[in-house]
PDB file of N, CA and C in Angstrom:
ATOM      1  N   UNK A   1       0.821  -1.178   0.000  1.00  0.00           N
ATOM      2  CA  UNK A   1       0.000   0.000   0.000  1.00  0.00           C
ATOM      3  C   UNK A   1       0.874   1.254   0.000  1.00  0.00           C
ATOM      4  N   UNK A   2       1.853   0.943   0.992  1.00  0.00           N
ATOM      5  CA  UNK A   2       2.860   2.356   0.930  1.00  0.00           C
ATOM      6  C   UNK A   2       3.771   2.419  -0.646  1.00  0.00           C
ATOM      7  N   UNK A   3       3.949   1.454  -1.216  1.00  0.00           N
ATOM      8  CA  UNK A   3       4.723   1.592  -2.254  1.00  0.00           C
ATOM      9  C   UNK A   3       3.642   2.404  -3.375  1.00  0.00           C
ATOM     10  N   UNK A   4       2.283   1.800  -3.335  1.00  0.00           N
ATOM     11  CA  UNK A   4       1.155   2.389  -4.415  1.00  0.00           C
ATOM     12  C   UNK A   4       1.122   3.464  -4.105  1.00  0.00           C
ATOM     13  N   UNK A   5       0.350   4.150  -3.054  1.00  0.00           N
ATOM     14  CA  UNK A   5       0.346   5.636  -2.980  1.00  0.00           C
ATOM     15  C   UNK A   5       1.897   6.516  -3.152  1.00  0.00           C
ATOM     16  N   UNK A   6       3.143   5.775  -3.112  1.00  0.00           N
ATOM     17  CA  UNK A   6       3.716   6.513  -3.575  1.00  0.00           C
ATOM     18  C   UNK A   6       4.449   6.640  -4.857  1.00  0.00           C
ATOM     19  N   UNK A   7       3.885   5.888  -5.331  1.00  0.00           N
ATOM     20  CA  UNK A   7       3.939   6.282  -7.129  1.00  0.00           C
ATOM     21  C   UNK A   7       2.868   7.072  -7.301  1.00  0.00           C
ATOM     22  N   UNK A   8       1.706   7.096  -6.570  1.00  0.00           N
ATOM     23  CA  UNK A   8       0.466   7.752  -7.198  1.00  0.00           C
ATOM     24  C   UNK A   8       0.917   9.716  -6.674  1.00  0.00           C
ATOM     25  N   UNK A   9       1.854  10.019  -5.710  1.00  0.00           N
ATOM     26  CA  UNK A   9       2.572  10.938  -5.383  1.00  0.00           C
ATOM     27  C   UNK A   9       2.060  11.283  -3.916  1.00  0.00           C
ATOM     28  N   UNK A  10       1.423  10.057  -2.918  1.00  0.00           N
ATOM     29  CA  UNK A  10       1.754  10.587  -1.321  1.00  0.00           C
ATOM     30  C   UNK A  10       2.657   9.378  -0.583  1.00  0.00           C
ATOM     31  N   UNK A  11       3.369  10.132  -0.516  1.00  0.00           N
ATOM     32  CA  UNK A  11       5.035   9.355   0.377  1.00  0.00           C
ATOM     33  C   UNK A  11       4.065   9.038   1.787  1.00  0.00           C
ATOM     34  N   UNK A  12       3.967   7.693   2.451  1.00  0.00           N
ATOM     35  CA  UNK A  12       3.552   7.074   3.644  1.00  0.00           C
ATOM     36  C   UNK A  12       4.860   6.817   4.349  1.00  0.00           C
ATOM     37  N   UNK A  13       6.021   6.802   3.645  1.00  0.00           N
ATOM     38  CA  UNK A  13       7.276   6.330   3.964  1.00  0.00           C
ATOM     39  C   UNK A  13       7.434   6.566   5.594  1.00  0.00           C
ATOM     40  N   UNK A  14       7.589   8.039   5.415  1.00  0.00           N
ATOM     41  CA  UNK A  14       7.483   8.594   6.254  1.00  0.00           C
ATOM     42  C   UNK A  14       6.985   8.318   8.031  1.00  0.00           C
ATOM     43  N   UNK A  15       5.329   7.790   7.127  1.00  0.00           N
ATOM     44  CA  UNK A  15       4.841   7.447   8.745  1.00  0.00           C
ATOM     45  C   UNK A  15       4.796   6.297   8.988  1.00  0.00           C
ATOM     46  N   UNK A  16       5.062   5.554   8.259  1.00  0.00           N
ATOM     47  CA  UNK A  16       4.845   3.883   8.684  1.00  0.00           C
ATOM     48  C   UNK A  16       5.695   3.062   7.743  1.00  0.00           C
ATOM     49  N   UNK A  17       7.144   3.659   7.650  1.00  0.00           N
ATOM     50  CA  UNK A  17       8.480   3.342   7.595  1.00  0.00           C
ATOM     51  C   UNK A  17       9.296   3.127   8.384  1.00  0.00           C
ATOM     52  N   UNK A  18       9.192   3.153  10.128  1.00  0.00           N
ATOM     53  CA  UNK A  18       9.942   2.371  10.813  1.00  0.00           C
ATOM     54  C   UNK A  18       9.214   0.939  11.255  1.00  0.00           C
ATOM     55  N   UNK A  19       7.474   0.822  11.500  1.00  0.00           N
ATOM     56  CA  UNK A  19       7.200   0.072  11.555  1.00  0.00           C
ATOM     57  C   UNK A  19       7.140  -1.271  10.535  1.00  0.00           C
ATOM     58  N   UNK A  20       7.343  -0.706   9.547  1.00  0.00           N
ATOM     59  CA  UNK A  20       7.290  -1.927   8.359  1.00  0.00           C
ATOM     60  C   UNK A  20       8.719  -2.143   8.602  1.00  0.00           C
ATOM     61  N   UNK A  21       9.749  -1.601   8.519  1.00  0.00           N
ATOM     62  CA  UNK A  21      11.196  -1.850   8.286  1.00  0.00           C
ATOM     63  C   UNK A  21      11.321  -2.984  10.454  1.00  0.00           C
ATOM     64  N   UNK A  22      10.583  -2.615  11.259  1.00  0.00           N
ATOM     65  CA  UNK A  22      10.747  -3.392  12.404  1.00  0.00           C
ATOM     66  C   UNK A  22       9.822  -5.116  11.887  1.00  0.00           C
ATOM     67  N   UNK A  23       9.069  -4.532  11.306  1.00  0.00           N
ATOM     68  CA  UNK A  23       7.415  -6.008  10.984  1.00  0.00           C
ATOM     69  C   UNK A  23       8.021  -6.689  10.251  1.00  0.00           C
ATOM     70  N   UNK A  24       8.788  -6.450   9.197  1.00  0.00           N
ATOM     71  CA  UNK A  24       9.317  -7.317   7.759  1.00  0.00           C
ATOM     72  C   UNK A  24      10.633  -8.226   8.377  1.00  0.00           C
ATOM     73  N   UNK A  25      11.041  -7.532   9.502  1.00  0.00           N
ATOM     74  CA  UNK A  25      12.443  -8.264  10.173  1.00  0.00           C
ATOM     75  C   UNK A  25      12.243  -9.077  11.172  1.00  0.00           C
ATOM     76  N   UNK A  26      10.849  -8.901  11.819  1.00  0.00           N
ATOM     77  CA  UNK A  26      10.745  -9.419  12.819  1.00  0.00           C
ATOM     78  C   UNK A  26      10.106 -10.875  12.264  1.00  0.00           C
ATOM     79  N   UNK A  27       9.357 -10.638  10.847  1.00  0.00           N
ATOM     80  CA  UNK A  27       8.622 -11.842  10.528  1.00  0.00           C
ATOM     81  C   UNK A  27       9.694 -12.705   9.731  1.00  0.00           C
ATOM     82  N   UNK A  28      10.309 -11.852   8.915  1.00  0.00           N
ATOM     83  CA  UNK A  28      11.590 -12.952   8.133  1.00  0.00           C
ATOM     84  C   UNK A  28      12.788 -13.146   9.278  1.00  0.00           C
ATOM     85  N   UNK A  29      13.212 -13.000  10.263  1.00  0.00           N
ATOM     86  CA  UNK A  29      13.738 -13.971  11.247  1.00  0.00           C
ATOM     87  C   UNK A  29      13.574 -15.079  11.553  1.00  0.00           C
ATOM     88  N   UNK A  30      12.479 -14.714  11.771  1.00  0.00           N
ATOM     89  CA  UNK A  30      11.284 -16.176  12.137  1.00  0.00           C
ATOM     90  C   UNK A  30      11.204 -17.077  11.069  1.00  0.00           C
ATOM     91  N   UNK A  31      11.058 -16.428   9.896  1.00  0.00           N
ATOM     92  CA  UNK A  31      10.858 -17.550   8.451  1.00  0.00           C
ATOM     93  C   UNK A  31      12.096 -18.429   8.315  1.00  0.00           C
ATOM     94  N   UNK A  32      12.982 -17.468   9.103  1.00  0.00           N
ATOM     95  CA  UNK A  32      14.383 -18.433   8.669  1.00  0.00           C
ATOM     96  C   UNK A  32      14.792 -19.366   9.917  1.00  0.00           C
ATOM     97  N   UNK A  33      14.147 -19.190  11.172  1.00  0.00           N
ATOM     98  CA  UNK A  33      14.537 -19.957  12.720  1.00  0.00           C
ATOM     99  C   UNK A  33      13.685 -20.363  13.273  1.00  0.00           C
ATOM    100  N   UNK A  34      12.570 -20.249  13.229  1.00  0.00           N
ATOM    101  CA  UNK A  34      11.412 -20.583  13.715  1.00  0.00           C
ATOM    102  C   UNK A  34      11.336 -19.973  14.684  1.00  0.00           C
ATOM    103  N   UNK A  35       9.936 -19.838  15.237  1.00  0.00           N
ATOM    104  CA  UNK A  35       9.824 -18.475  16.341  1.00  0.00           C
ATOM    105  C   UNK A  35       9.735 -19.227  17.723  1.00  0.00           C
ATOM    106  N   UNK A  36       9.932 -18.287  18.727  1.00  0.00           N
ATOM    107  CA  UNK A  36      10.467 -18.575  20.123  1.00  0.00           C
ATOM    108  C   UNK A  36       9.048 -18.921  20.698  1.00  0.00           C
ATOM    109  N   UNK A  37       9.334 -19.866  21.597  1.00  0.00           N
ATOM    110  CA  UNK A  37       8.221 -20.564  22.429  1.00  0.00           C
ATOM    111  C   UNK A  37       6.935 -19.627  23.024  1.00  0.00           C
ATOM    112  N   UNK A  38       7.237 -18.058  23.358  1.00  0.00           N
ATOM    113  CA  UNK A  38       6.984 -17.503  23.802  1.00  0.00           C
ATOM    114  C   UNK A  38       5.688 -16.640  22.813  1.00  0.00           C
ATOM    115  N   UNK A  39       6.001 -16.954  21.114  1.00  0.00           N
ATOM    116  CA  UNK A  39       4.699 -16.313  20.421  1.00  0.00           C
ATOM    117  C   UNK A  39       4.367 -17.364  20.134  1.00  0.00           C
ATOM    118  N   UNK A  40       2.518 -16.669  20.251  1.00  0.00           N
ATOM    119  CA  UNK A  40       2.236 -18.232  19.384  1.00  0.00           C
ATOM    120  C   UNK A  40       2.401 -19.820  20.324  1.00  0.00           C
ATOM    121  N   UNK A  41       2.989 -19.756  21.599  1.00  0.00           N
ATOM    122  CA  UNK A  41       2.997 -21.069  21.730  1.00  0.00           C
ATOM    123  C   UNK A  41       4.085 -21.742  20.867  1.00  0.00           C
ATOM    124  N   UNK A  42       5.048 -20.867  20.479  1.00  0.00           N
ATOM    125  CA  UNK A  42       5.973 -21.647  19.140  1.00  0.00           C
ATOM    126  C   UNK A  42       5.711 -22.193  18.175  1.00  0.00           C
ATOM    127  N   UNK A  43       4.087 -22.036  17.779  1.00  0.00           N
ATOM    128  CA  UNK A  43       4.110 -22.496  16.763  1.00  0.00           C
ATOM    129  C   UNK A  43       3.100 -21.048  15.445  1.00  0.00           C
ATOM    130  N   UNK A  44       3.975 -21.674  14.642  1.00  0.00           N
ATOM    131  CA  UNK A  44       3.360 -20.109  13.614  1.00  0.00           C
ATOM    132  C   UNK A  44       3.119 -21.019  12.041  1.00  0.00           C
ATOM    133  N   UNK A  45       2.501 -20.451  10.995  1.00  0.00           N
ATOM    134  CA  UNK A  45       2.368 -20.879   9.662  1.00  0.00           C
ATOM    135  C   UNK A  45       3.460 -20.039   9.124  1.00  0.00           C
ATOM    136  N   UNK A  46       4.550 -20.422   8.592  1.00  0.00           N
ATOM    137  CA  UNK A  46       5.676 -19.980   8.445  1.00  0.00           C
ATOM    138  C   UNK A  46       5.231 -19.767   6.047  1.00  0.00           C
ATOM    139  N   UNK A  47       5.625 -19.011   5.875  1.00  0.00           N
ATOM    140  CA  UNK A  47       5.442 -18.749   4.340  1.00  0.00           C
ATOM    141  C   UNK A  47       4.651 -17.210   4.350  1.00  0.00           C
ATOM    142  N   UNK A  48       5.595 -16.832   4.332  1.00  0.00           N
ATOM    143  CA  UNK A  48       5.708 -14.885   3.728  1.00  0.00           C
ATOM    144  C   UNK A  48       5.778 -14.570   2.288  1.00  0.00           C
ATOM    145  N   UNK A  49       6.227 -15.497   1.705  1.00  0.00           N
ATOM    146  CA  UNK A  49       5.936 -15.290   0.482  1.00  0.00           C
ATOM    147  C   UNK A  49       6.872 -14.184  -0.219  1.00  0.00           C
ATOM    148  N   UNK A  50       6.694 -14.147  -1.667  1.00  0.00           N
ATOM    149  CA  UNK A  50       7.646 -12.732  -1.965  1.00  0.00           C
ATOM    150  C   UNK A  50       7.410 -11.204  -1.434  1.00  0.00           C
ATOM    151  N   UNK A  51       6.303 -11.163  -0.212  1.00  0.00           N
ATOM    152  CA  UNK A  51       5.930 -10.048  -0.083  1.00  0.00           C
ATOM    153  C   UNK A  51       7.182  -9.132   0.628  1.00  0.00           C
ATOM    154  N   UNK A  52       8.351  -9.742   0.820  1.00  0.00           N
ATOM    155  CA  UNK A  52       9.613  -9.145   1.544  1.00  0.00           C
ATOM    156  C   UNK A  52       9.739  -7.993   0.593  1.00  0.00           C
ATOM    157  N   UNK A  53       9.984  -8.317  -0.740  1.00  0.00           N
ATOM    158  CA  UNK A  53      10.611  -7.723  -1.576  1.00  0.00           C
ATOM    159  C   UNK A  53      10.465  -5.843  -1.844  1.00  0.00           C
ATOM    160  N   UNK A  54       9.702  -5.564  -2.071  1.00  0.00           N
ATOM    161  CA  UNK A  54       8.624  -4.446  -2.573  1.00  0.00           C
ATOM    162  C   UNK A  54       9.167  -3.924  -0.957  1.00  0.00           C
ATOM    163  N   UNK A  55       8.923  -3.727  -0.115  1.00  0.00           N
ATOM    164  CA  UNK A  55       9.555  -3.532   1.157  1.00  0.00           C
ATOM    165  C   UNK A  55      10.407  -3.116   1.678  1.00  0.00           C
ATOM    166  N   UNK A  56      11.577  -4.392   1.347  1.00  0.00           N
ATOM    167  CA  UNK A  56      12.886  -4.251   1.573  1.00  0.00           C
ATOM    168  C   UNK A  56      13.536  -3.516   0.329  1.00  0.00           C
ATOM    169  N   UNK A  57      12.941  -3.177  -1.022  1.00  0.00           N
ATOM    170  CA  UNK A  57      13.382  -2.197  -1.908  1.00  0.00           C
ATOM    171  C   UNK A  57      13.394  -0.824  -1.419  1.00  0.00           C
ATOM    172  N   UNK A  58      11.911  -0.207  -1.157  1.00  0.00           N
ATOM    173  CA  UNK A  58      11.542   0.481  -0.479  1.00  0.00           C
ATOM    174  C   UNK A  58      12.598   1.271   0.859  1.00  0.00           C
ATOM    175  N   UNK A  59      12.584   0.240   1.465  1.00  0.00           N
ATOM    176  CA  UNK A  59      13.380   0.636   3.176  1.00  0.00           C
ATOM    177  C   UNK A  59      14.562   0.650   3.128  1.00  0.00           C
ATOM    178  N   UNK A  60      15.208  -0.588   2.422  1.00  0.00           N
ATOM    179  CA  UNK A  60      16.713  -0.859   2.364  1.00  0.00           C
ATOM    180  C   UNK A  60      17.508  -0.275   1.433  1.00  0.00           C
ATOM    181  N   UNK A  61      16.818  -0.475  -0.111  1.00  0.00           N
ATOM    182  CA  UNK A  61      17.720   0.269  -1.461  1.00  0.00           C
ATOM    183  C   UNK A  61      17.445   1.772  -1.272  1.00  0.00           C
ATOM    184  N   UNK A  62      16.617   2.611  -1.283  1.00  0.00           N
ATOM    185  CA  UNK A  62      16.167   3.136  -1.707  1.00  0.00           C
ATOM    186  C   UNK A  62      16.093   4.533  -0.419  1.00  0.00           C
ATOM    187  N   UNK A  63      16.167   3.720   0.492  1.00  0.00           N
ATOM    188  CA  UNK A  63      15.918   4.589   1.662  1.00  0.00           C
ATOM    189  C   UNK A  63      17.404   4.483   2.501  1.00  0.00           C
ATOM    190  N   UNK A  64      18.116   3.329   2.709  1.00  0.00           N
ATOM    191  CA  UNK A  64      18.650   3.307   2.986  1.00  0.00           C
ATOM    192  C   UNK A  64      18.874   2.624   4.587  1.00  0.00           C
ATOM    193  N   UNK A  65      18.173   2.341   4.790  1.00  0.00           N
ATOM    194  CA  UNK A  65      17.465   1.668   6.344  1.00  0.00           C
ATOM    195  C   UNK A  65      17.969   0.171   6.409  1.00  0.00           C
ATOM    196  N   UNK A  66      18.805  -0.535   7.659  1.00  0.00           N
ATOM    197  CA  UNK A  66      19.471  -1.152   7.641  1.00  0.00           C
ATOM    198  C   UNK A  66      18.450  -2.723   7.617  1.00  0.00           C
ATOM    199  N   UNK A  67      18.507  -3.281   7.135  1.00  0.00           N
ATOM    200  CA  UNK A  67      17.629  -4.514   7.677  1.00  0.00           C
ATOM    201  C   UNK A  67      18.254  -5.504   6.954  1.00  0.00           C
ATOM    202  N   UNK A  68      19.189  -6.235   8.173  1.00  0.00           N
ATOM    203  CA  UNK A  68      19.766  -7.826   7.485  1.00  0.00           C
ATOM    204  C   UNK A  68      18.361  -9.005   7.224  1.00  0.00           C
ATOM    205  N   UNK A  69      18.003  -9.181   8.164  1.00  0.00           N
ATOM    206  CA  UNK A  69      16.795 -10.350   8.021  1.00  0.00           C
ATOM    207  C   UNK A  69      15.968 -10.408   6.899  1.00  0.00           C
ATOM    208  N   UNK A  70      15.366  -9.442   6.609  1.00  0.00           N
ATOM    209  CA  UNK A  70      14.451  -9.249   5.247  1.00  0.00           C
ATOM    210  C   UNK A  70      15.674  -9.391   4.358  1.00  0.00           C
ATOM    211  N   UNK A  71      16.339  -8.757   3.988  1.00  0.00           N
ATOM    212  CA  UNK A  71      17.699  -8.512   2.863  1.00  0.00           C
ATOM    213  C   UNK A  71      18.222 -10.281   2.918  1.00  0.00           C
ATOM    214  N   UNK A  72      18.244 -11.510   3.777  1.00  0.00           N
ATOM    215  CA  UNK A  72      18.628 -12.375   3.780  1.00  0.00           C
ATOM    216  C   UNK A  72      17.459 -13.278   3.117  1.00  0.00           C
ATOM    217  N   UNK A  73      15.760 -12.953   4.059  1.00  0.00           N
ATOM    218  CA  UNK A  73      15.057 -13.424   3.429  1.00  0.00           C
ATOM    219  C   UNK A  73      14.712 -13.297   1.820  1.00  0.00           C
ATOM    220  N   UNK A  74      14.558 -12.030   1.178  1.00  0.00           N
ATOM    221  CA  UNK A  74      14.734 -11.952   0.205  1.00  0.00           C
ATOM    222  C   UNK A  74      15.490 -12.521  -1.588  1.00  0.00           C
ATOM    223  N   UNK A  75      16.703 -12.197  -0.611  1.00  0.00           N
ATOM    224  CA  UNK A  75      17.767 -12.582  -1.356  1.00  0.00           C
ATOM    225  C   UNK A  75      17.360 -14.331  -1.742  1.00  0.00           C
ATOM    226  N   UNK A  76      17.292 -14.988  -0.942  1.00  0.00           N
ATOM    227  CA  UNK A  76      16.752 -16.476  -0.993  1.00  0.00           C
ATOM    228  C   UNK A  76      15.453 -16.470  -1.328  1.00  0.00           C
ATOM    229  N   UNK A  77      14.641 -15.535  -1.585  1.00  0.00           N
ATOM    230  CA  UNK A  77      13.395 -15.944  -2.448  1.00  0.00           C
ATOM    231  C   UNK A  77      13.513 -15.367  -4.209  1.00  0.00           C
ATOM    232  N   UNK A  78      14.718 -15.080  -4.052  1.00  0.00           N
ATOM    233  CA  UNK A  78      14.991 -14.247  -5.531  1.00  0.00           C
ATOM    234  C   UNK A  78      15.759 -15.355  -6.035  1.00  0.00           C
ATOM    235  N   UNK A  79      16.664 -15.974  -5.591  1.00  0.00           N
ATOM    236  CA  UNK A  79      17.598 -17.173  -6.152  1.00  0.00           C
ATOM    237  C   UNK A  79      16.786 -18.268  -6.711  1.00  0.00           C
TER     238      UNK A  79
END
């Protein structure tokens, strides 16, 4: 949604660009280790799908915002 409105010309980046850049890392961690006993009961439906991408373009290329986890998840859904 934040990427659409900002081609259409209103930047969301702004306001809900640290939370996506915290949400996208916190969920592709997990995609890659499985999540801690403590969410969920440890157990989660693991498959995020390519939705990293569009995201981590967004936050990481483009913006410049550090995020290994997504940038790892990614990278392995692009290969």
């Amino acid at each position: 949604m934040a990427e659409t409105t900002r081609i259409e010309g209103v930047d969301l980046y702004p306001e809900v660009g640290a939370r996506l850049q915290e949400a996208l890392g916190f969920h592709a961690s997990y995609e890659q280790t499985g999540p801690p006993s403590w969410l969920c009961g440890g157990t989660v439906k693991r498959g995020l799908g390519p939705i990293t991408e569009v995201g981590y373009n967004a936050m990481h290329n483009r913006l410049g915002h550090p995020m290994p986890n997504t940038g790892a998840k990614t990278a392995r859904q692009l290969s």
